[in-house]
Protein backbone atom coordinates (compact mmCIF):
# COMPACT_ATOMS: atom_id res chain seq x y z
CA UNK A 1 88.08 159.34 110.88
CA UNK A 2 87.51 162.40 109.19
CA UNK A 3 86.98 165.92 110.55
CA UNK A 4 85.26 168.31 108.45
CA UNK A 5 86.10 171.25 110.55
CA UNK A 6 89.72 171.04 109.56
CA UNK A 7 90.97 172.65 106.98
CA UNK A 8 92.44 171.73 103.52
CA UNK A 9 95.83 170.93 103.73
CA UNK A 10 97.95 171.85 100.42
CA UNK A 11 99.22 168.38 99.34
CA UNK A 12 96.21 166.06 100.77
CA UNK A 13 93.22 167.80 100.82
CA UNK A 14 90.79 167.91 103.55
CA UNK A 15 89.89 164.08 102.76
CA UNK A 16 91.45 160.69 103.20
CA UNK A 17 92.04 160.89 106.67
CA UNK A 18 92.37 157.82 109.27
CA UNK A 19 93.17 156.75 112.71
CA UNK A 20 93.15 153.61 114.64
CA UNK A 21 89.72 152.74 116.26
CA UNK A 22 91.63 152.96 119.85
CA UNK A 23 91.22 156.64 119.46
CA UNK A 24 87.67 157.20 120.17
CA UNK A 25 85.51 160.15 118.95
CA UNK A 26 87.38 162.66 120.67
CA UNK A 27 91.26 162.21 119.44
CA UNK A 28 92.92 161.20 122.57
CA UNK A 29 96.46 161.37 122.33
CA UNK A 30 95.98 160.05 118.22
CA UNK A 31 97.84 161.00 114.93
CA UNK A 32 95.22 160.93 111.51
CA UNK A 33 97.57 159.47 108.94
CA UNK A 34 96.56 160.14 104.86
CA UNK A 35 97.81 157.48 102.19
CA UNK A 36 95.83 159.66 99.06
CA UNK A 37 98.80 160.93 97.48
CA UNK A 38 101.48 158.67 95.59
CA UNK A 39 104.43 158.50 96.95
CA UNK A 40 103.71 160.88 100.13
CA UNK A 41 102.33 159.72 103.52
CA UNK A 42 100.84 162.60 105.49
CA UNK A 43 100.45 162.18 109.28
CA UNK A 44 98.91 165.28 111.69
CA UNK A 45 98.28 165.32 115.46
CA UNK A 46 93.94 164.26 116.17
CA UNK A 47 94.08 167.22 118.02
CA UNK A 48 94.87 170.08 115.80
CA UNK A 49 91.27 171.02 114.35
CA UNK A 50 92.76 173.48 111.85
CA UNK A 51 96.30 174.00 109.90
CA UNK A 52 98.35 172.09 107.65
CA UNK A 53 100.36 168.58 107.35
CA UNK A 54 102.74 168.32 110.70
CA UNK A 55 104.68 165.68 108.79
CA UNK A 56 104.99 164.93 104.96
CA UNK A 57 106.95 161.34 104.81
CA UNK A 58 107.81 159.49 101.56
CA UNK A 59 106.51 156.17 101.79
CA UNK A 60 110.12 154.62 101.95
CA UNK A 61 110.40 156.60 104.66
CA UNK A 62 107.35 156.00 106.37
CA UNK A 63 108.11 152.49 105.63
CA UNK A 64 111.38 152.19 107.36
CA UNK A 65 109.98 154.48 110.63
CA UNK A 66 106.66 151.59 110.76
CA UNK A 67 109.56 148.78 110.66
CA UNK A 68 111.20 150.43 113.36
CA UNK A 69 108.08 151.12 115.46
CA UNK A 70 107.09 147.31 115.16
CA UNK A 71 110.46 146.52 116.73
CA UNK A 72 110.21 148.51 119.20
CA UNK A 73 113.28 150.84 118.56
CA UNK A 74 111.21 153.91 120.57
CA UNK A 75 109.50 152.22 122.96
CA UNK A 76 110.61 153.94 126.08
CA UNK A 77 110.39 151.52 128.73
């Protein structure tokens, strides 16, 4: 979902960004992930109406943190 209050981030641009259904209109505890840009994969808090990128992973990167996730490596219960 896109927010067109935010501002432009430098590397993505104010467009291009998603999150999962599950998050409702208004965020909820939510991350807006951006796949635009070759090579990069952006991901910022729903939250934050304004500022830049909070994280700026390469997509092997990204790659290996999703593989991880899936497995449950930081699941904390």
């Amino acid at each position: 979902m896109l927010h067109p209050e935010r501002t432009e981030s430098p590397i993505f641009g104010a467009t291009g960004w998603g999150s999962a259904s599950a998050c409702g209109p208004n965020g909820g505890n939510c991350v807006e992930v951006n796949l635009t840009v070759p090579g990069h994969v952006g991901v910022r808090d729903s939250k934050q109406l304004t500022g830049d990128v909070t994280l700026d992973f390469d997509t092997a990167s990204w790659s290996r943190f999703l593989h991880r996730a899936r497995a449950g490596t930081f699941d904390l219960g």
